[in-house]
C-alpha atoms as a PDB file:
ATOM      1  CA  UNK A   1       7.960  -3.134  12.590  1.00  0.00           C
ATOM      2  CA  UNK A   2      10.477  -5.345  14.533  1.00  0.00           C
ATOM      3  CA  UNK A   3      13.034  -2.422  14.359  1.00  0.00           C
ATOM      4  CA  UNK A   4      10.231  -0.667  16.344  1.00  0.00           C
ATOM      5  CA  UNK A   5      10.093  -3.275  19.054  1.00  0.00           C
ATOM      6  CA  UNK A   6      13.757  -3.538  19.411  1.00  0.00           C
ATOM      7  CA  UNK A   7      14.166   0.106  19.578  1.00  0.00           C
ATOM      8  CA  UNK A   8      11.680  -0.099  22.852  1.00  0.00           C
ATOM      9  CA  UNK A   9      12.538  -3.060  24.090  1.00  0.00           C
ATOM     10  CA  UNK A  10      16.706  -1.459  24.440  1.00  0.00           C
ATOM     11  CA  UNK A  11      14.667   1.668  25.925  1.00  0.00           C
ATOM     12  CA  UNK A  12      13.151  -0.246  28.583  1.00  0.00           C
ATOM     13  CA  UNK A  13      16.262  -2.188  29.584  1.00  0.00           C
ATOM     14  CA  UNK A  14      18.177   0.550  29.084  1.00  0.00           C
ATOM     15  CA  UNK A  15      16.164   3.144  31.403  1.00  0.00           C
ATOM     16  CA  UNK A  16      16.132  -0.264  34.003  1.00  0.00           C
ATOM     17  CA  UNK A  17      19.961  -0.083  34.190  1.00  0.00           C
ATOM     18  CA  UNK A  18      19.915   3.578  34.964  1.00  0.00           C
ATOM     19  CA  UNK A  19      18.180   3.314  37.886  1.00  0.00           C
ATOM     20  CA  UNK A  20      19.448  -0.209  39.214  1.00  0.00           C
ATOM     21  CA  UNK A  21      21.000   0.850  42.726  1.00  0.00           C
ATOM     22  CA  UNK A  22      17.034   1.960  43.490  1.00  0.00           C
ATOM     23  CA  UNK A  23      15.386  -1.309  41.992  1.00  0.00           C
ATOM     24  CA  UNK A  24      17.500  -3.350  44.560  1.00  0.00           C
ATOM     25  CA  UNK A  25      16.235  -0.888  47.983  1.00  0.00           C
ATOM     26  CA  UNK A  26      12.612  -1.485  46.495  1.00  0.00           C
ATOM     27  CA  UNK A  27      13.059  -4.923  45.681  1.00  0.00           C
ATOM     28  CA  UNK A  28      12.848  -5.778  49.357  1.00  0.00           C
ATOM     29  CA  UNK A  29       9.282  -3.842  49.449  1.00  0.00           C
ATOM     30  CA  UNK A  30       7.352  -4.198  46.091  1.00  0.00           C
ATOM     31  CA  UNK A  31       7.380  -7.200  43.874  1.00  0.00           C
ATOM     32  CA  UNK A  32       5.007  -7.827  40.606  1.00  0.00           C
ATOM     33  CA  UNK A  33       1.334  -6.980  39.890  1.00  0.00           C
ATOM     34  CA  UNK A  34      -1.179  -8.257  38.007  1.00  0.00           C
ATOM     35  CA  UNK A  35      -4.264  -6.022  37.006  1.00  0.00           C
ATOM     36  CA  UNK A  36      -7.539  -7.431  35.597  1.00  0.00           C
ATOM     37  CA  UNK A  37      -9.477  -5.379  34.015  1.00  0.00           C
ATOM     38  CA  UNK A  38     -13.117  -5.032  32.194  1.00  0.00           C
ATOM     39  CA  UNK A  39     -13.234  -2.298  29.086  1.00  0.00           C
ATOM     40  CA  UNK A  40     -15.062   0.273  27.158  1.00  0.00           C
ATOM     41  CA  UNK A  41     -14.202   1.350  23.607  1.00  0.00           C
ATOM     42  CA  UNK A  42     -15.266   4.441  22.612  1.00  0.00           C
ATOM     43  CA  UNK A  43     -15.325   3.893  18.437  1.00  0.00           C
ATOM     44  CA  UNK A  44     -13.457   5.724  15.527  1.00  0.00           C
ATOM     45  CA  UNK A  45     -13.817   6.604  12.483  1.00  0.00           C
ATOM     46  CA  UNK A  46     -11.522   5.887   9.609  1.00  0.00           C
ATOM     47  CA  UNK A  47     -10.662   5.623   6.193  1.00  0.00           C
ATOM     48  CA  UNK A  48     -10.137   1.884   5.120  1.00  0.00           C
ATOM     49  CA  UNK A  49      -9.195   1.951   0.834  1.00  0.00           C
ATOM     50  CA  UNK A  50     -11.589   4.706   0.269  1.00  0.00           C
ATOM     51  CA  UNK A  51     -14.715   3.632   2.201  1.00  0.00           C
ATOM     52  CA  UNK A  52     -15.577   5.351   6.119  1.00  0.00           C
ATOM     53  CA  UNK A  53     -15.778   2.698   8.372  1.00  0.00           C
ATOM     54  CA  UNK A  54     -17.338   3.580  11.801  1.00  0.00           C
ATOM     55  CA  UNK A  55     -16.802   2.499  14.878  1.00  0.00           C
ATOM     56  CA  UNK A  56     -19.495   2.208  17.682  1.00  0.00           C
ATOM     57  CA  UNK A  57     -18.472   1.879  21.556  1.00  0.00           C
ATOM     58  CA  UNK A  58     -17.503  -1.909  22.570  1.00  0.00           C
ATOM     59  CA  UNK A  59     -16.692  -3.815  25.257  1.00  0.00           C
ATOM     60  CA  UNK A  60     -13.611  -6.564  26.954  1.00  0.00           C
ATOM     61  CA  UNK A  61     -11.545  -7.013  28.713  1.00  0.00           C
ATOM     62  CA  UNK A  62      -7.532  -7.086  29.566  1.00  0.00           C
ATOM     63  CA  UNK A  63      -5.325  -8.113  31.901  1.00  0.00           C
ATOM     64  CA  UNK A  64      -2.013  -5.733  32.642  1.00  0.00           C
ATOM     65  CA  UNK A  65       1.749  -7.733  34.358  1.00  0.00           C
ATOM     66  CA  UNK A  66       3.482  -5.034  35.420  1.00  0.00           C
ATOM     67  CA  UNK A  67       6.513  -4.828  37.900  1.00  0.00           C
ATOM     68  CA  UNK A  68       8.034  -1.928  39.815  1.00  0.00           C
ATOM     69  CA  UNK A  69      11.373  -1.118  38.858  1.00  0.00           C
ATOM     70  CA  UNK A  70      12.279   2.451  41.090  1.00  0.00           C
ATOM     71  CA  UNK A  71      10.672   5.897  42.243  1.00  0.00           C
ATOM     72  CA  UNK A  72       7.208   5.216  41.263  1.00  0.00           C
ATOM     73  CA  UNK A  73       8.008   3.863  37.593  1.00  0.00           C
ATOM     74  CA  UNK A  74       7.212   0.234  36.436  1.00  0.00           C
ATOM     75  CA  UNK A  75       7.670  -1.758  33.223  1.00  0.00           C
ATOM     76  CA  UNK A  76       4.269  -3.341  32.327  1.00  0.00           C
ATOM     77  CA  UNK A  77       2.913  -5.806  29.693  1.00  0.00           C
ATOM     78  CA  UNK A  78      -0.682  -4.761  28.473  1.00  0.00           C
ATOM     79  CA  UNK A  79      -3.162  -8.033  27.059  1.00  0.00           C
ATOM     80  CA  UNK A  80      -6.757  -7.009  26.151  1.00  0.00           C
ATOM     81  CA  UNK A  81      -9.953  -8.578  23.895  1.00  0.00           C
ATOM     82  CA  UNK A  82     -12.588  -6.397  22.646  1.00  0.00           C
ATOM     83  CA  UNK A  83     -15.391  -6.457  20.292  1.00  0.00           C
ATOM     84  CA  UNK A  84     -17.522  -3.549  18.317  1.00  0.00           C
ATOM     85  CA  UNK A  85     -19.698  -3.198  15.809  1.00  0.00           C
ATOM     86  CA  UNK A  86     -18.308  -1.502  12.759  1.00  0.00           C
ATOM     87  CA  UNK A  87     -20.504   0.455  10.396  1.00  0.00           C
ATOM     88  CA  UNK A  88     -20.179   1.332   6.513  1.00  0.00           C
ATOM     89  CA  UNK A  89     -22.371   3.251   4.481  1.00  0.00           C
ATOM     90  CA  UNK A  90     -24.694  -0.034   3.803  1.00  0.00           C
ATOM     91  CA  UNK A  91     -24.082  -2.451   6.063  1.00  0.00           C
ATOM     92  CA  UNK A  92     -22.830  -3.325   9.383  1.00  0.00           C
ATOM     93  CA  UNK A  93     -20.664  -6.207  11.177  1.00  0.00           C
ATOM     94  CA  UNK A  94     -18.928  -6.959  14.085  1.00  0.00           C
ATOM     95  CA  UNK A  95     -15.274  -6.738  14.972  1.00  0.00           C
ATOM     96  CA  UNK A  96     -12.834  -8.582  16.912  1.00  0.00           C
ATOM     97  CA  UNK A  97      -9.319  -6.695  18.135  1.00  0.00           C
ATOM     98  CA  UNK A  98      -6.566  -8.335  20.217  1.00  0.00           C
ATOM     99  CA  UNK A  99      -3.984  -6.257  21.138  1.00  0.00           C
ATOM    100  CA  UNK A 100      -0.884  -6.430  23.071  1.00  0.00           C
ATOM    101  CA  UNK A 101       1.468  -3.651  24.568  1.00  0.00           C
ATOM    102  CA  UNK A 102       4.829  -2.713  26.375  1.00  0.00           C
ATOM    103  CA  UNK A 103       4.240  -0.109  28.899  1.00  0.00           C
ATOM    104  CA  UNK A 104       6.557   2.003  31.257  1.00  0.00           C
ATOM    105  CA  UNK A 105       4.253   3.836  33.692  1.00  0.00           C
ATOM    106  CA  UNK A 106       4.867   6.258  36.356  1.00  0.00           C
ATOM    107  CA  UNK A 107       2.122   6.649  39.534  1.00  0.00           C
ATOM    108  CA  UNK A 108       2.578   9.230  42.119  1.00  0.00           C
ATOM    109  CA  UNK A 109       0.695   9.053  45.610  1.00  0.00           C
ATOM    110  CA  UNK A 110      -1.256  12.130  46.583  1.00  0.00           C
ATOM    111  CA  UNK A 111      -2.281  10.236  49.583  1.00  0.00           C
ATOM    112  CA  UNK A 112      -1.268   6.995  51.177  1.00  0.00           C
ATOM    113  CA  UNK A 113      -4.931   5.321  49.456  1.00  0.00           C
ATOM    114  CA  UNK A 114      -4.998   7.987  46.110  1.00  0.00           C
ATOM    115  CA  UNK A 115      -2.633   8.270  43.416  1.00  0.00           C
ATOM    116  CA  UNK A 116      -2.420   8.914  39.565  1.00  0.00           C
ATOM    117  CA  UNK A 117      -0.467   7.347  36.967  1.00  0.00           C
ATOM    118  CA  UNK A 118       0.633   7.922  33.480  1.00  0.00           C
ATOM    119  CA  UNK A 119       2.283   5.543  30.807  1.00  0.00           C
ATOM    120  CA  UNK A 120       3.029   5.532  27.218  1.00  0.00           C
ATOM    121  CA  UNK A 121       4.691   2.204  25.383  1.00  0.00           C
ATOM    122  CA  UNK A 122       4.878   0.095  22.206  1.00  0.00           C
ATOM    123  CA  UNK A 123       1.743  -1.614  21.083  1.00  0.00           C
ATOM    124  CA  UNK A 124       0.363  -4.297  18.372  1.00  0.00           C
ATOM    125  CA  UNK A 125      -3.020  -4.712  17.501  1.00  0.00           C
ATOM    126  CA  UNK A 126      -4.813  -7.769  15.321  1.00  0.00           C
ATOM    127  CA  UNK A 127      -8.421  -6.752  13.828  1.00  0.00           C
ATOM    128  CA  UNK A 128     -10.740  -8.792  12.425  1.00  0.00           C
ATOM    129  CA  UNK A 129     -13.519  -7.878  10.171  1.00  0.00           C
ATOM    130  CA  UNK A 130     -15.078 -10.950   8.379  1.00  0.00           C
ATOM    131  CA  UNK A 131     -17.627  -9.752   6.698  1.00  0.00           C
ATOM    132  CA  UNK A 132     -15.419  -7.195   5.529  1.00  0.00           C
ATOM    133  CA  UNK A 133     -12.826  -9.160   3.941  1.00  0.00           C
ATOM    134  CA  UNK A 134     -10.616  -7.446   7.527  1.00  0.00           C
ATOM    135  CA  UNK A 135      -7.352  -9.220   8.868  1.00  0.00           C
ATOM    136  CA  UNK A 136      -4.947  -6.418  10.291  1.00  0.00           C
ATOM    137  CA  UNK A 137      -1.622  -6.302  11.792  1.00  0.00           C
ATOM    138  CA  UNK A 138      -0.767  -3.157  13.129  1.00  0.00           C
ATOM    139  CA  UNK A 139       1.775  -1.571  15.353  1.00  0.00           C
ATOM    140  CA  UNK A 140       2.002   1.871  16.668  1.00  0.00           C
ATOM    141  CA  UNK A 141       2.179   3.735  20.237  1.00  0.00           C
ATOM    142  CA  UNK A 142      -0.281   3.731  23.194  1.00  0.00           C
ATOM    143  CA  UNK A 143      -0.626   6.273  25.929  1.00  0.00           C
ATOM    144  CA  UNK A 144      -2.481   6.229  29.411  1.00  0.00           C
ATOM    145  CA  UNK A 145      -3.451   8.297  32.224  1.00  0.00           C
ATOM    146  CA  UNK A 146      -5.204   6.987  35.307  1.00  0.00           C
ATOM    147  CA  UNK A 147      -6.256   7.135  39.059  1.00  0.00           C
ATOM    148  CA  UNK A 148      -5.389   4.522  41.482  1.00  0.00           C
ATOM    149  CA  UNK A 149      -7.276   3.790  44.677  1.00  0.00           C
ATOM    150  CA  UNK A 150      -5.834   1.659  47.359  1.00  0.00           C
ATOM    151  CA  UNK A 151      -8.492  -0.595  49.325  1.00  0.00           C
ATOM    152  CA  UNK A 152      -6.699  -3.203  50.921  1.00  0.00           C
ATOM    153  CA  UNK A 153      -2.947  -4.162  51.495  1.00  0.00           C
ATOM    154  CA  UNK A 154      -2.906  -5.877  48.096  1.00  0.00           C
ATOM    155  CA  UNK A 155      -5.464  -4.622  46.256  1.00  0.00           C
ATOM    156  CA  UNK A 156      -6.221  -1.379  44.523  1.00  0.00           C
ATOM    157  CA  UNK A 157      -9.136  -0.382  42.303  1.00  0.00           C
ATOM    158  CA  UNK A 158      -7.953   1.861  38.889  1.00  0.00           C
ATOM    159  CA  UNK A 159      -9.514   3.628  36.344  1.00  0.00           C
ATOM    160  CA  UNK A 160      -7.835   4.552  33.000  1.00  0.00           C
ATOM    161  CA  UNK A 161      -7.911   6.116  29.871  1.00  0.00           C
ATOM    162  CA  UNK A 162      -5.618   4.827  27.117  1.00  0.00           C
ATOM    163  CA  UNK A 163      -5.127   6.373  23.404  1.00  0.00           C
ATOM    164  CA  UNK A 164      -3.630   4.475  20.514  1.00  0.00           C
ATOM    165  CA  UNK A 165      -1.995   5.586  17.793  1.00  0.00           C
ATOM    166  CA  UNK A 166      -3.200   2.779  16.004  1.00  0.00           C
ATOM    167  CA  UNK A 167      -6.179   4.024  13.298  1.00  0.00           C
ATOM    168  CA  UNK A 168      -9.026   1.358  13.368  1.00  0.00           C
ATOM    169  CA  UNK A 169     -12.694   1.420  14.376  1.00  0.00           C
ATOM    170  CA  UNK A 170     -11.754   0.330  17.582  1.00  0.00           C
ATOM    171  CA  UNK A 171     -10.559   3.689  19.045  1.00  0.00           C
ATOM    172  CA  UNK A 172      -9.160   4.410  22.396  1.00  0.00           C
ATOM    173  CA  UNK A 173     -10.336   2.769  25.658  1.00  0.00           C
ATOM    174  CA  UNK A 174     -11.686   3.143  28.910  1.00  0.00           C
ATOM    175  CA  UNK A 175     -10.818   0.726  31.545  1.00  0.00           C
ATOM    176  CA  UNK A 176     -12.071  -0.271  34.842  1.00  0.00           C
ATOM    177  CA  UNK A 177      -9.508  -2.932  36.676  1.00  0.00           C
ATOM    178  CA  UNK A 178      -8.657  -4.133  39.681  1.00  0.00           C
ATOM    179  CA  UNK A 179      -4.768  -4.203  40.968  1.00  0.00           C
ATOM    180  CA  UNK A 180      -3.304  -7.504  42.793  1.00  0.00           C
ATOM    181  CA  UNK A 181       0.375  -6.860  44.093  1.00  0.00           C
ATOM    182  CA  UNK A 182       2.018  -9.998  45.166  1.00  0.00           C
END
């Protein structure tokens, strides 16, 4: 699991060294953003030690620290909090999932107020089940793809999708956010 975050974390600093002579021509132009942002589970199913556990759509929220590093692309650090209700064959309860994520993104303008944007990265998720006897650490890989509307000189509105390769009733997410760039 830590050889895993290594691995991305020499990616990322890697892939910023390669395109160095551009960060410094943007650095004049674009500094760091901050995106908060409300969410929408949509629920999974999956196997926990033989038993179905079922996932029903939830709800939280996130906030995303990204910062532009070149030709669209940005390095980005994902926070977000959600809550569902998690169903087994008799009974019901309600889970907690925190989950944290290294992202390198990509957006490309259409227009000077429309873009879209894609990223993939490194994530860790904690769930908690209580009444399930449910404490879980778990790492895998998130992807994302998005639109991006500009309304004002330093704010944008987004919209994103984001899949995780992480199995838990939680399931992937649908987020609403809005974009501050400093």
């Amino acid at each position: 699991m830590i050889k895993k975050i290594l691995i991305t974390l020499a990616s990322l600093v890697l892939s910023t060294q390669l395109v160095a002579n551009e960060m410094q021509e943007h650095a004049e132009h674009e500094s760091f953003y901050v995106v908060v942002k409300a969410l929408q589970t949509v629920g999974d199913d999956v196997d926990h030690e033989g038993v179905t556990l079922k996932g029903d759509t939830g709800y939280g929220f996130g906030i995303d620290i990204g910062y532009p590093i070149a030709n669209g692309f940005s390095i980005e650090y994902d926070f977000s909090y959600s809550e569902n209700t998690v169903d087994e064959p008799i009974e019901s309860a309600d889970a907690t999932y925190m989950t944290h994520a290294l992202d390198l993104e990509y957006t490309q303008h259409i227009t000077h107020e429309f873009g879209v944007f894609v990223k993939a990265g490194f994530e860790y998720e904690k769930e908690e089940i209580n009444d399930f006897n449910i404490d879980n650490d778990s790492y895998g890989y998130v992807a994302g793809i998005g639109l991006e509307y500009v309304v004002a000189a330093h704010y944008n509105l987004l919209l994103e999708y984001e899949h995780s390769t992480i199995e838990s009733p939680r399931g992937d997410s649908i987020d609403f956010g809005v974009m501050y760039k400093f």
